[in-house]
PDB file of N, CA and C in Angstrom:
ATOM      1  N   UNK A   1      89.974  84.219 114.828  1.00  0.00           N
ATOM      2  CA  UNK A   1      90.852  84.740 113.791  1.00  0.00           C
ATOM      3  C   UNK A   1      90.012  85.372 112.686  1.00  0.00           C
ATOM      4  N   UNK A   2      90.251  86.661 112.388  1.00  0.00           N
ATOM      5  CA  UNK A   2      89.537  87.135 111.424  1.00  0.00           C
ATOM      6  C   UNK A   2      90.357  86.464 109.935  1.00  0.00           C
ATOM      7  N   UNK A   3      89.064  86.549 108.633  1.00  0.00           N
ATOM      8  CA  UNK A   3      89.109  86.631 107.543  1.00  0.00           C
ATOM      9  C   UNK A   3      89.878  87.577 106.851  1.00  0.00           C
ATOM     10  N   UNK A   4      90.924  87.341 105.870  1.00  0.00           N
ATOM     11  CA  UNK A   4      91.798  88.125 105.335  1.00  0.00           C
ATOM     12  C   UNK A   4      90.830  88.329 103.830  1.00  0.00           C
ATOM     13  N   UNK A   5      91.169  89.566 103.503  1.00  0.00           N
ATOM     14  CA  UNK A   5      90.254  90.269 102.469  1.00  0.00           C
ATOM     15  C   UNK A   5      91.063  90.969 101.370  1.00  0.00           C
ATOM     16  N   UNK A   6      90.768  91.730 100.288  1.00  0.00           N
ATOM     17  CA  UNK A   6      91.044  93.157  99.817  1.00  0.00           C
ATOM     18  C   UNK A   6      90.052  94.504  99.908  1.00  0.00           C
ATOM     19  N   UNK A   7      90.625  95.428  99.962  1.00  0.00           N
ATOM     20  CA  UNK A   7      89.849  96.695 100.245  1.00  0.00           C
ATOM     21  C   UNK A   7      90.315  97.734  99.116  1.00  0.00           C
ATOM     22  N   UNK A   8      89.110  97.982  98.164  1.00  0.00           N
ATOM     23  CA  UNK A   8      89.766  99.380  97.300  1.00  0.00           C
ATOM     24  C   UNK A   8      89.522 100.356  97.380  1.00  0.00           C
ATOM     25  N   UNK A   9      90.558 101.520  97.683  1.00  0.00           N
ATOM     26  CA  UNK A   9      89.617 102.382  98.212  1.00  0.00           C
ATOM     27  C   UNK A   9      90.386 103.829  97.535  1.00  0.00           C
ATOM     28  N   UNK A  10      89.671 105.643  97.455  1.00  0.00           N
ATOM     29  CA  UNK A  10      90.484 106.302  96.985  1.00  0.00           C
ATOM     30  C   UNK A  10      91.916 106.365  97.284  1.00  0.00           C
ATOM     31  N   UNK A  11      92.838 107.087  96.562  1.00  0.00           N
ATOM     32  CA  UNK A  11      94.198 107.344  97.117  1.00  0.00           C
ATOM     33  C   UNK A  11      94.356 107.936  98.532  1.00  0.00           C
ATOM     34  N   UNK A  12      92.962 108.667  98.909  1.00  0.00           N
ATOM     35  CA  UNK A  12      93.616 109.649 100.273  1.00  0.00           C
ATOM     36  C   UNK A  12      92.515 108.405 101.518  1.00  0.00           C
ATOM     37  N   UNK A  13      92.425 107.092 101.338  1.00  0.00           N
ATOM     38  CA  UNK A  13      92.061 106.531 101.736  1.00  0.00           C
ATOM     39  C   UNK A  13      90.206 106.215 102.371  1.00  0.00           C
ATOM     40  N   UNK A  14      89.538 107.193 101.849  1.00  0.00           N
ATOM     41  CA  UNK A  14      88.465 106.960 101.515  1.00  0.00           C
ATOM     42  C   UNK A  14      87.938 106.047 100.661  1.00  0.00           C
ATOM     43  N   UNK A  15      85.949 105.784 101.129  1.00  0.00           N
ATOM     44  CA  UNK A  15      85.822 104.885 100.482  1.00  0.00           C
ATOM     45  C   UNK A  15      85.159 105.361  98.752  1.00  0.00           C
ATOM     46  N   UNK A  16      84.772 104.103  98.505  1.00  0.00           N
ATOM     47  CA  UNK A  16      84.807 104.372  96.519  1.00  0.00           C
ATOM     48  C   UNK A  16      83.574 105.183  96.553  1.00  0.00           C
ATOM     49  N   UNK A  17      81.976 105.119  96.988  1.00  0.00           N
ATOM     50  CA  UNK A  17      81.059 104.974  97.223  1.00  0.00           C
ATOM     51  C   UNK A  17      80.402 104.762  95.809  1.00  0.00           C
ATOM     52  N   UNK A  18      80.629 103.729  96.320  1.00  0.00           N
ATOM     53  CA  UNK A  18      79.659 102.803  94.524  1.00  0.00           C
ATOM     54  C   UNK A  18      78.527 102.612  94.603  1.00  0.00           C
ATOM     55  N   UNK A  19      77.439 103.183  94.709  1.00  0.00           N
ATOM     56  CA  UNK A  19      76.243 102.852  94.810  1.00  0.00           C
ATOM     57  C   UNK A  19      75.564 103.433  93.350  1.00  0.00           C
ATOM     58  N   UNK A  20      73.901 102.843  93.205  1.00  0.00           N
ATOM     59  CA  UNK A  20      73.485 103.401  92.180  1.00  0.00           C
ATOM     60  C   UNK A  20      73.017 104.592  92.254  1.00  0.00           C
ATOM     61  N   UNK A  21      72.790 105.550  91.037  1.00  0.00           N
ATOM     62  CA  UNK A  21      72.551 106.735  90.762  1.00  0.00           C
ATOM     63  C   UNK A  21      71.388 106.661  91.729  1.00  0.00           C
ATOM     64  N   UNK A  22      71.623 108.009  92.429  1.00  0.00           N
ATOM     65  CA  UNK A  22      70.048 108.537  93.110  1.00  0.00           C
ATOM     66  C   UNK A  22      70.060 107.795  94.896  1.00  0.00           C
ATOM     67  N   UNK A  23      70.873 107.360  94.968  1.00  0.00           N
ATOM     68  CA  UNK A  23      71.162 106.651  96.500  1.00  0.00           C
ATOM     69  C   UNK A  23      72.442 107.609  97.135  1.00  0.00           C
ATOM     70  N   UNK A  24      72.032 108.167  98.397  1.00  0.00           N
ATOM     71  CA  UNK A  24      73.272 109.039  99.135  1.00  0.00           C
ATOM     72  C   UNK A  24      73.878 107.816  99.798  1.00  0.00           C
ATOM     73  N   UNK A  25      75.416 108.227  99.547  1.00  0.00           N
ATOM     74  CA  UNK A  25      76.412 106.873 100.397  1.00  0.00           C
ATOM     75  C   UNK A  25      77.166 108.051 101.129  1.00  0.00           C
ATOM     76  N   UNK A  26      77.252 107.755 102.358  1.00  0.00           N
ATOM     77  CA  UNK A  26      78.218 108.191 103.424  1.00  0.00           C
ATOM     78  C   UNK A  26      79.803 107.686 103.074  1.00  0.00           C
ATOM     79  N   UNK A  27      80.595 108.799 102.988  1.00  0.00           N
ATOM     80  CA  UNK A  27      81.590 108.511 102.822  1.00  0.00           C
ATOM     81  C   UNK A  27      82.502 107.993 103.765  1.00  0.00           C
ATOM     82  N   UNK A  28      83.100 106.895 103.896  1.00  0.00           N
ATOM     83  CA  UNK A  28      84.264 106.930 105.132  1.00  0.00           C
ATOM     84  C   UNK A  28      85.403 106.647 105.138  1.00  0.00           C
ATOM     85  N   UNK A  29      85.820 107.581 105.880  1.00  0.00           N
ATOM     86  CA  UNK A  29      87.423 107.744 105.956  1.00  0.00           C
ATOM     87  C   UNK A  29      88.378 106.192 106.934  1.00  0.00           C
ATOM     88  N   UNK A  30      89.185 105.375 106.279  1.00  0.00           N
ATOM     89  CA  UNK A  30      90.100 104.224 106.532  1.00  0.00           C
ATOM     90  C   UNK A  30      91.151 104.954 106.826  1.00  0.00           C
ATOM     91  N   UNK A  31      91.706 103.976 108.214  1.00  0.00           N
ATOM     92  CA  UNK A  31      93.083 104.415 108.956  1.00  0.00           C
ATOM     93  C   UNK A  31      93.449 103.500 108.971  1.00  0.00           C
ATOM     94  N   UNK A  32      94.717 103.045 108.654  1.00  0.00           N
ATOM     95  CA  UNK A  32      95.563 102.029 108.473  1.00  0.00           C
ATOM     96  C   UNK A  32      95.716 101.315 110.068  1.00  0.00           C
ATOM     97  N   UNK A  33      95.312 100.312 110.268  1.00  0.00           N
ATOM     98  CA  UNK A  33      95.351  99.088 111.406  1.00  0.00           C
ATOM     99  C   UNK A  33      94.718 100.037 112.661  1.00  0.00           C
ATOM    100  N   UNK A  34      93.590 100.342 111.858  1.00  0.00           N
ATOM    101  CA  UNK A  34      92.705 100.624 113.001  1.00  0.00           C
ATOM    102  C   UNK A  34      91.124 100.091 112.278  1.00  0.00           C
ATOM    103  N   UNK A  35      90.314  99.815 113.205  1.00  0.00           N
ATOM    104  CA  UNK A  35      88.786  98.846 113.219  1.00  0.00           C
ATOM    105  C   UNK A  35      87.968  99.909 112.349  1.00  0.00           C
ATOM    106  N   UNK A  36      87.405 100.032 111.406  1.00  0.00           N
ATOM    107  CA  UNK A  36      86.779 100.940 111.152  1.00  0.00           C
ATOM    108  C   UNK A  36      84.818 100.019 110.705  1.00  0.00           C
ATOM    109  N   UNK A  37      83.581 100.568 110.975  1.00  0.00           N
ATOM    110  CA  UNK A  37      82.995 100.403 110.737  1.00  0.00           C
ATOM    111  C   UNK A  37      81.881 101.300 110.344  1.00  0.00           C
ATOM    112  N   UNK A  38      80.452 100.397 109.547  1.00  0.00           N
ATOM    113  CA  UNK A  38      79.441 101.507 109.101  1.00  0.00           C
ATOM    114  C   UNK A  38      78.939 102.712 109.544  1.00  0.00           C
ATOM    115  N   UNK A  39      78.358 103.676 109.034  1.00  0.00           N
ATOM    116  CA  UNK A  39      77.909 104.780 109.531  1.00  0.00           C
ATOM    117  C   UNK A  39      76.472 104.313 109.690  1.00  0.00           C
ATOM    118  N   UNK A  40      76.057 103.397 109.180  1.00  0.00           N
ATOM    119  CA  UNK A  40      74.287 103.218 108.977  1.00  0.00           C
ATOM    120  C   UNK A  40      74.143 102.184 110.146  1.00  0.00           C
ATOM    121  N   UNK A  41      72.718 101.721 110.372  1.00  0.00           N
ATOM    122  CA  UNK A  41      72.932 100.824 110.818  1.00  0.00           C
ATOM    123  C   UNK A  41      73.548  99.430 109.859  1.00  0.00           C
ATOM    124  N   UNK A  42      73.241  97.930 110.880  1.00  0.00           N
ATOM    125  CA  UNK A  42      74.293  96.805 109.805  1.00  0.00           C
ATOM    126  C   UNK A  42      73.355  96.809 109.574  1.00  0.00           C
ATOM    127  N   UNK A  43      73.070  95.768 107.938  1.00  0.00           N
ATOM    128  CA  UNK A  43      71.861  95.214 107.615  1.00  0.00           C
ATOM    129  C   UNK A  43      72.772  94.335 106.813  1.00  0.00           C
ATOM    130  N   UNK A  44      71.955  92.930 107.074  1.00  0.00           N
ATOM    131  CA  UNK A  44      72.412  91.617 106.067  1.00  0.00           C
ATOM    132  C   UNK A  44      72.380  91.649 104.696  1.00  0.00           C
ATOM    133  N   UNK A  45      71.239  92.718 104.597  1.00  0.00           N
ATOM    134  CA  UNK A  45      70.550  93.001 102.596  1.00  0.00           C
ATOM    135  C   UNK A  45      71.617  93.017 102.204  1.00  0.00           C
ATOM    136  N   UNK A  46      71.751  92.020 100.954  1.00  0.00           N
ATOM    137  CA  UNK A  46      72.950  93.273  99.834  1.00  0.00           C
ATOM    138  C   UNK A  46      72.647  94.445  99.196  1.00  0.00           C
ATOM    139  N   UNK A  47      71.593  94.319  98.944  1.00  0.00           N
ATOM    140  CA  UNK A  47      70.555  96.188  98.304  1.00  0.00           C
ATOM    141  C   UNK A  47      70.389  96.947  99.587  1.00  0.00           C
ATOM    142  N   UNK A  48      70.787  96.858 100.875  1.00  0.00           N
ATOM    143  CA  UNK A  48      70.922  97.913 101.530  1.00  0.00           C
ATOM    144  C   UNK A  48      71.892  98.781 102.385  1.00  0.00           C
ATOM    145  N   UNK A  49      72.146  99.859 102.595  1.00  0.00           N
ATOM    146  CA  UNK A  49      73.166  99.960 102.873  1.00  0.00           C
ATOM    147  C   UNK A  49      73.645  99.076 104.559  1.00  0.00           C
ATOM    148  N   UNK A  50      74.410  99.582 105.489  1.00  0.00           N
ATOM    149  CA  UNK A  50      74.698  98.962 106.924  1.00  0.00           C
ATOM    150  C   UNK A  50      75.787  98.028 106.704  1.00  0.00           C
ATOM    151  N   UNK A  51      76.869  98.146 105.845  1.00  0.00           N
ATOM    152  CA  UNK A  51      77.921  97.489 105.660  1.00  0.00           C
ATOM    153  C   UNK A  51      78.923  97.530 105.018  1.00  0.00           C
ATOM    154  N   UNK A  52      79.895  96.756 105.117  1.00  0.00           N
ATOM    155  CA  UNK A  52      81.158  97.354 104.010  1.00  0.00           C
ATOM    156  C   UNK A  52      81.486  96.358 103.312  1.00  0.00           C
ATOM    157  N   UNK A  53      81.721  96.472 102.191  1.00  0.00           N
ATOM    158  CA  UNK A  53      82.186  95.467 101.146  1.00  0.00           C
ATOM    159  C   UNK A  53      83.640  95.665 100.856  1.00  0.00           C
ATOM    160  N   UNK A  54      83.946  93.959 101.054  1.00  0.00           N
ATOM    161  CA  UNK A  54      85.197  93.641 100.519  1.00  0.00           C
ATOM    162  C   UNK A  54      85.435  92.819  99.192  1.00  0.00           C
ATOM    163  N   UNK A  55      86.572  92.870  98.574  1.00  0.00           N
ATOM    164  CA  UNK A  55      86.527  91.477  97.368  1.00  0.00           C
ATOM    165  C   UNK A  55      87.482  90.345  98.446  1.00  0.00           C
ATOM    166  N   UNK A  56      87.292  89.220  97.968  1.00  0.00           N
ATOM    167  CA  UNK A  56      87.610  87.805  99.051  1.00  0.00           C
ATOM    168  C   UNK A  56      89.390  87.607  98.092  1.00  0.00           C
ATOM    169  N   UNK A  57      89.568  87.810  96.806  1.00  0.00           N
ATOM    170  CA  UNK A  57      90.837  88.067  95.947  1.00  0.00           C
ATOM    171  C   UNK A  57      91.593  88.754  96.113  1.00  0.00           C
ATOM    172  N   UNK A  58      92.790  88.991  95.739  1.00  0.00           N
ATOM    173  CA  UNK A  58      93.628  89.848  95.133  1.00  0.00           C
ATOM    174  C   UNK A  58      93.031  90.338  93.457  1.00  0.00           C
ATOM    175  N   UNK A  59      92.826  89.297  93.070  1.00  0.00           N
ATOM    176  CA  UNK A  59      92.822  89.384  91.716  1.00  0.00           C
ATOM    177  C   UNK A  59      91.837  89.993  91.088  1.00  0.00           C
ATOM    178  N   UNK A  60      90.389  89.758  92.249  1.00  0.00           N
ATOM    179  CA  UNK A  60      88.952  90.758  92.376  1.00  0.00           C
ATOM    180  C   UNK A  60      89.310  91.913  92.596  1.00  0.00           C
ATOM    181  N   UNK A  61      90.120  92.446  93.659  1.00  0.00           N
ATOM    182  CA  UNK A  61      90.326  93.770  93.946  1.00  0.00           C
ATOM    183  C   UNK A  61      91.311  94.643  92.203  1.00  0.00           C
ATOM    184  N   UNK A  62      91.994  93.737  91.907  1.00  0.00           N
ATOM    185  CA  UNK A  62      92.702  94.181  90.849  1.00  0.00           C
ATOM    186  C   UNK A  62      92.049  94.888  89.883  1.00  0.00           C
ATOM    187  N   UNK A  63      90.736  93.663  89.098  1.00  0.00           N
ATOM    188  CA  UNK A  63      90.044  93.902  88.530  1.00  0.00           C
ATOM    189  C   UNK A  63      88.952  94.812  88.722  1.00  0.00           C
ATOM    190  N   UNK A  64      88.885  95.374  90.033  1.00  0.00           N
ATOM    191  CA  UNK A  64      88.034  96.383  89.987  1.00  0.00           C
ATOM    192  C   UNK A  64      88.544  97.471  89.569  1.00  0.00           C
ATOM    193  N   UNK A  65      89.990  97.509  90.180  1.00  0.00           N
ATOM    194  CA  UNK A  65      90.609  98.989  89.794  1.00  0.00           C
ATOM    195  C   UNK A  65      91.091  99.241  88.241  1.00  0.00           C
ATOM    196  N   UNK A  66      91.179  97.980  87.613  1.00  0.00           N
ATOM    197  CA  UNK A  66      91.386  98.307  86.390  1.00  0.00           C
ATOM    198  C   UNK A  66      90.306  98.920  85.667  1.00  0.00           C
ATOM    199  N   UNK A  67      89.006  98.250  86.205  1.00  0.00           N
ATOM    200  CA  UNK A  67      87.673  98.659  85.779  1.00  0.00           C
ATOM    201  C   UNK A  67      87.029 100.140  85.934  1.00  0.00           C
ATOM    202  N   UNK A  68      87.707 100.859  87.564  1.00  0.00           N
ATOM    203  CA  UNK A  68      87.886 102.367  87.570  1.00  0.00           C
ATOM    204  C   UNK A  68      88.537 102.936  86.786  1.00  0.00           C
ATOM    205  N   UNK A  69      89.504 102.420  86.293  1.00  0.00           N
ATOM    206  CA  UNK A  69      90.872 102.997  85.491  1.00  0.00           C
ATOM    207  C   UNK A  69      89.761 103.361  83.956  1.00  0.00           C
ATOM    208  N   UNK A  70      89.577 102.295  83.886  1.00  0.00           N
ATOM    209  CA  UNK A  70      89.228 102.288  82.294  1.00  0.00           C
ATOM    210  C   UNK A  70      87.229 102.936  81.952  1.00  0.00           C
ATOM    211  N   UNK A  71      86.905 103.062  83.096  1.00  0.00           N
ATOM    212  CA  UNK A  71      85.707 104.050  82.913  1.00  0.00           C
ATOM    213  C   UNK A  71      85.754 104.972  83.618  1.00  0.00           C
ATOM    214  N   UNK A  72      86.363 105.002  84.134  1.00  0.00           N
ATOM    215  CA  UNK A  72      86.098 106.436  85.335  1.00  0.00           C
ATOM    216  C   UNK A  72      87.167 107.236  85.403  1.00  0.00           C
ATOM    217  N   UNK A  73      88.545 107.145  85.093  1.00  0.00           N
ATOM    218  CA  UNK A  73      90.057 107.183  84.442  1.00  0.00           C
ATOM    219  C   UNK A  73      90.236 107.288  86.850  1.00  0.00           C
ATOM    220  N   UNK A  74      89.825 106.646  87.060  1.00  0.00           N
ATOM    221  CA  UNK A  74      90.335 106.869  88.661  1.00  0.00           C
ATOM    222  C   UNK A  74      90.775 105.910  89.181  1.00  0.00           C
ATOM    223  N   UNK A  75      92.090 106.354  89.768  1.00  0.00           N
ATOM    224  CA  UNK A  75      93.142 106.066  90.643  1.00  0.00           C
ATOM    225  C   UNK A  75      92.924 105.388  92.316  1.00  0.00           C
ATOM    226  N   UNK A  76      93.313 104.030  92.197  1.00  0.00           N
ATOM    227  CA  UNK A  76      93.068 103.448  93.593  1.00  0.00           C
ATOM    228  C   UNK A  76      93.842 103.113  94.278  1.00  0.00           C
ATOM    229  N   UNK A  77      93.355 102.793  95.576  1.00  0.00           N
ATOM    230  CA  UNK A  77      94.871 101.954  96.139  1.00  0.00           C
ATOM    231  C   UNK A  77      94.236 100.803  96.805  1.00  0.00           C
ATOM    232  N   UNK A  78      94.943  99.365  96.638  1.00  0.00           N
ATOM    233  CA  UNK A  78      94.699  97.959  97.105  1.00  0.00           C
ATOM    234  C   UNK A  78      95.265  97.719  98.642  1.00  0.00           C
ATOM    235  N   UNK A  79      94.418  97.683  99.605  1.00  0.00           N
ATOM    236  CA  UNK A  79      94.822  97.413 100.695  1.00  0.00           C
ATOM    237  C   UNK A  79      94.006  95.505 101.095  1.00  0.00           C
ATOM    238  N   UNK A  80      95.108  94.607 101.624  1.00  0.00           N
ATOM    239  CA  UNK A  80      94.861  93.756 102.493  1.00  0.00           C
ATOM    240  C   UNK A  80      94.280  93.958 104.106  1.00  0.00           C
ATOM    241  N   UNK A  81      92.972  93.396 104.439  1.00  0.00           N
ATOM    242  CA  UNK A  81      92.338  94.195 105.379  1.00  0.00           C
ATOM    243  C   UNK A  81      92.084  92.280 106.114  1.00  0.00           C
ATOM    244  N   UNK A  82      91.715  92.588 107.197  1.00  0.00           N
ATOM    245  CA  UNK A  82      91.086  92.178 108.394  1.00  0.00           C
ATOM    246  C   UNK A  82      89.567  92.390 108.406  1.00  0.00           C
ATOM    247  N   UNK A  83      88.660  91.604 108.472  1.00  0.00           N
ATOM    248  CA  UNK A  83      87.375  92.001 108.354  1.00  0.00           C
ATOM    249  C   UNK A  83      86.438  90.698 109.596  1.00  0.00           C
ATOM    250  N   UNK A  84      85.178  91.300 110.214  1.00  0.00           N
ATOM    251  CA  UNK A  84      84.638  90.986 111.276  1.00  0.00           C
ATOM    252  C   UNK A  84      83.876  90.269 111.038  1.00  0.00           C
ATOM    253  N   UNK A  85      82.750  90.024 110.991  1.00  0.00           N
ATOM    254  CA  UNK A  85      81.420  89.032 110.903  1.00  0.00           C
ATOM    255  C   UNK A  85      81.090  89.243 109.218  1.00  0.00           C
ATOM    256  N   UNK A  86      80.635  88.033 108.508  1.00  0.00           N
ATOM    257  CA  UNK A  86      79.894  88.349 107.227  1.00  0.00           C
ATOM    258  C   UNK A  86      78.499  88.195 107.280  1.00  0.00           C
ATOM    259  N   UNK A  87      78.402  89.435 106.507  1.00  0.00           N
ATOM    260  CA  UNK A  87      76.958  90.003 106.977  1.00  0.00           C
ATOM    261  C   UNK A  87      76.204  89.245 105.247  1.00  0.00           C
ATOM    262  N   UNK A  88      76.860  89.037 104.345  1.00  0.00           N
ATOM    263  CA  UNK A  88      75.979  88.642 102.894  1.00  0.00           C
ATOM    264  C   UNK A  88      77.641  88.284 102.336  1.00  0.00           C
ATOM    265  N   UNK A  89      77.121  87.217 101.349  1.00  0.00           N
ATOM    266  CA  UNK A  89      77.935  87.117 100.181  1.00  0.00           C
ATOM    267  C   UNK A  89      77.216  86.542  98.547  1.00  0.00           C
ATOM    268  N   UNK A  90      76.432  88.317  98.325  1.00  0.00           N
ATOM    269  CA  UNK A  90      75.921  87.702  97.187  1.00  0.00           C
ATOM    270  C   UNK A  90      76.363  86.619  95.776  1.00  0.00           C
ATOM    271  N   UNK A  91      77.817  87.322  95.968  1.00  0.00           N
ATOM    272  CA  UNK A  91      78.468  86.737  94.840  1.00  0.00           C
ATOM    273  C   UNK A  91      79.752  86.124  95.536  1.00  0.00           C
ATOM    274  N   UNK A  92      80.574  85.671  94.402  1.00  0.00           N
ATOM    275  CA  UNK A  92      82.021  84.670  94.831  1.00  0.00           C
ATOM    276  C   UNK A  92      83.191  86.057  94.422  1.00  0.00           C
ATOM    277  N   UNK A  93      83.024  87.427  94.443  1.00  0.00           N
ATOM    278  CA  UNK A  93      83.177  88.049  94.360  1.00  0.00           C
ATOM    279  C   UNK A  93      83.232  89.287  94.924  1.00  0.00           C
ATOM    280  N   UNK A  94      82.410  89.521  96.340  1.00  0.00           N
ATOM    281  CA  UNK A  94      81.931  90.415  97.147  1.00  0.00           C
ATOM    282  C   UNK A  94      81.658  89.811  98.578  1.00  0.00           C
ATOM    283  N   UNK A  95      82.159  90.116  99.447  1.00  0.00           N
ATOM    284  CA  UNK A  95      81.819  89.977 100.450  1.00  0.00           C
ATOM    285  C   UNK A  95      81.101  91.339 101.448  1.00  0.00           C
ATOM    286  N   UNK A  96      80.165  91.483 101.978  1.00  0.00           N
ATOM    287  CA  UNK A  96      79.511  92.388 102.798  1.00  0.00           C
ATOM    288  C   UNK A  96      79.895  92.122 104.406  1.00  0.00           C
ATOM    289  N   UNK A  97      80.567  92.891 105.241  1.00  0.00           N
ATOM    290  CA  UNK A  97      81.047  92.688 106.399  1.00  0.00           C
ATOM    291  C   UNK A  97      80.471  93.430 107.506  1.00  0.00           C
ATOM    292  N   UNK A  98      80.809  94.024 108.615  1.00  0.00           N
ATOM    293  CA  UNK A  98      80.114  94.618 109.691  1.00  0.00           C
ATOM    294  C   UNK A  98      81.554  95.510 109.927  1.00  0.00           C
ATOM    295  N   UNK A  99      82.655  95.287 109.571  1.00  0.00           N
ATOM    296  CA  UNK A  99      84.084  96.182 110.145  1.00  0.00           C
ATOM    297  C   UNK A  99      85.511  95.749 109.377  1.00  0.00           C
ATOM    298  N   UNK A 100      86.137  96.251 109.205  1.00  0.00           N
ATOM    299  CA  UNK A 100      87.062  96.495 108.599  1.00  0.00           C
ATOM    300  C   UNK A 100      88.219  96.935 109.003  1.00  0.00           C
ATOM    301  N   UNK A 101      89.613  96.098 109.315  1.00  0.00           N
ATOM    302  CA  UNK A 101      90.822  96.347 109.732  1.00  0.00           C
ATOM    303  C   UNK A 101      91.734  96.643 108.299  1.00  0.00           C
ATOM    304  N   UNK A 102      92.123  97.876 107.448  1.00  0.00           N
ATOM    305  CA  UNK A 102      92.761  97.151 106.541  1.00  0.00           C
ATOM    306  C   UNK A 102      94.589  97.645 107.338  1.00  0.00           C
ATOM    307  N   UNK A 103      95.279  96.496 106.777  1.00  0.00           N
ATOM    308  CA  UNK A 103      96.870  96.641 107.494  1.00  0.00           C
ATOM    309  C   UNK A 103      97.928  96.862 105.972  1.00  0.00           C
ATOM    310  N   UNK A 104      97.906  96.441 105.486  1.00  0.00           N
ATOM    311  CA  UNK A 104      98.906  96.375 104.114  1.00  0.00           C
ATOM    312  C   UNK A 104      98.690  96.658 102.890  1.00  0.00           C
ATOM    313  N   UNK A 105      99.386  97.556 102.367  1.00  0.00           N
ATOM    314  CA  UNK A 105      99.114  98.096 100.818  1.00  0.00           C
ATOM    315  C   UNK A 105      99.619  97.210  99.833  1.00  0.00           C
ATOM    316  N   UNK A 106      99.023  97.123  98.948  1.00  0.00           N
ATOM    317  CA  UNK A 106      99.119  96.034  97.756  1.00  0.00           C
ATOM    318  C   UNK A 106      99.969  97.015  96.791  1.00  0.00           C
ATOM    319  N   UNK A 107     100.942  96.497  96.341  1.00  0.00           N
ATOM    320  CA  UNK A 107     101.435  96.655  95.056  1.00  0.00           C
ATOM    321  C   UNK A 107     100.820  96.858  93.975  1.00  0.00           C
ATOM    322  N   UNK A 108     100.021  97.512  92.910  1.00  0.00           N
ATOM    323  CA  UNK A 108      99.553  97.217  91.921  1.00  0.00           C
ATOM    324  C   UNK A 108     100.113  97.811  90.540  1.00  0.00           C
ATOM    325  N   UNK A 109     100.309  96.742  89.281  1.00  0.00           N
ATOM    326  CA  UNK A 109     100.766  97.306  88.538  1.00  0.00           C
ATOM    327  C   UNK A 109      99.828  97.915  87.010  1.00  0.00           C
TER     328      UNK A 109
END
């Protein structure tokens, strides 16, 4: 049984690509209840790329988008996802995965 997650990602369902200044992130495109995984290879690092990050909350995913909202003025959408092996969990806040099912859109207000 996979791990139930949140996923934030743009409106046209792409991902955020949050990385730091001066690092190229591959963008990837999410299809609703279909498996999607990295373009890189995996890697366990949390400083490297080879994975996809989820928040383990609702309330994490919330707070991120409020946090786009209010520096970046950008618009997200909260999907409940399905996710495969955990590859890192630096924080109680982030999870790093190997694949990504997301199925259901979150409400957010």
């Amino acid at each position: 049984m996979s791990l139930i997650c949140y996923k934030v990602l743009a409106p046209d369902l792409r991902s955020l690509g949050m990385k730091p200044k001066g690092k190229a992130v591959p963008v990837i495109q999410y299809i609703l209840n279909q498996w999607v995984r990295p373009q890189e290879l995996i890697s366990r690092d949390a400083d490297k790329g080879g994975g996809l990050w989820v928040t383990p909350t609702i309330s994490q995913a919330r707070a991120l988008s409020r946090y786009l909202w209010k520096r970046y003025r950008r618009r997200v959408r909260i999907f409940r996802c399905k996710i495969g092996q955990i590859l890192c969990r630096p924080s109680t806040y982030r999870i790093k995965t190997d694949k990504i099912k997301i199925f259901e859109e979150m409400m957010i207000n």
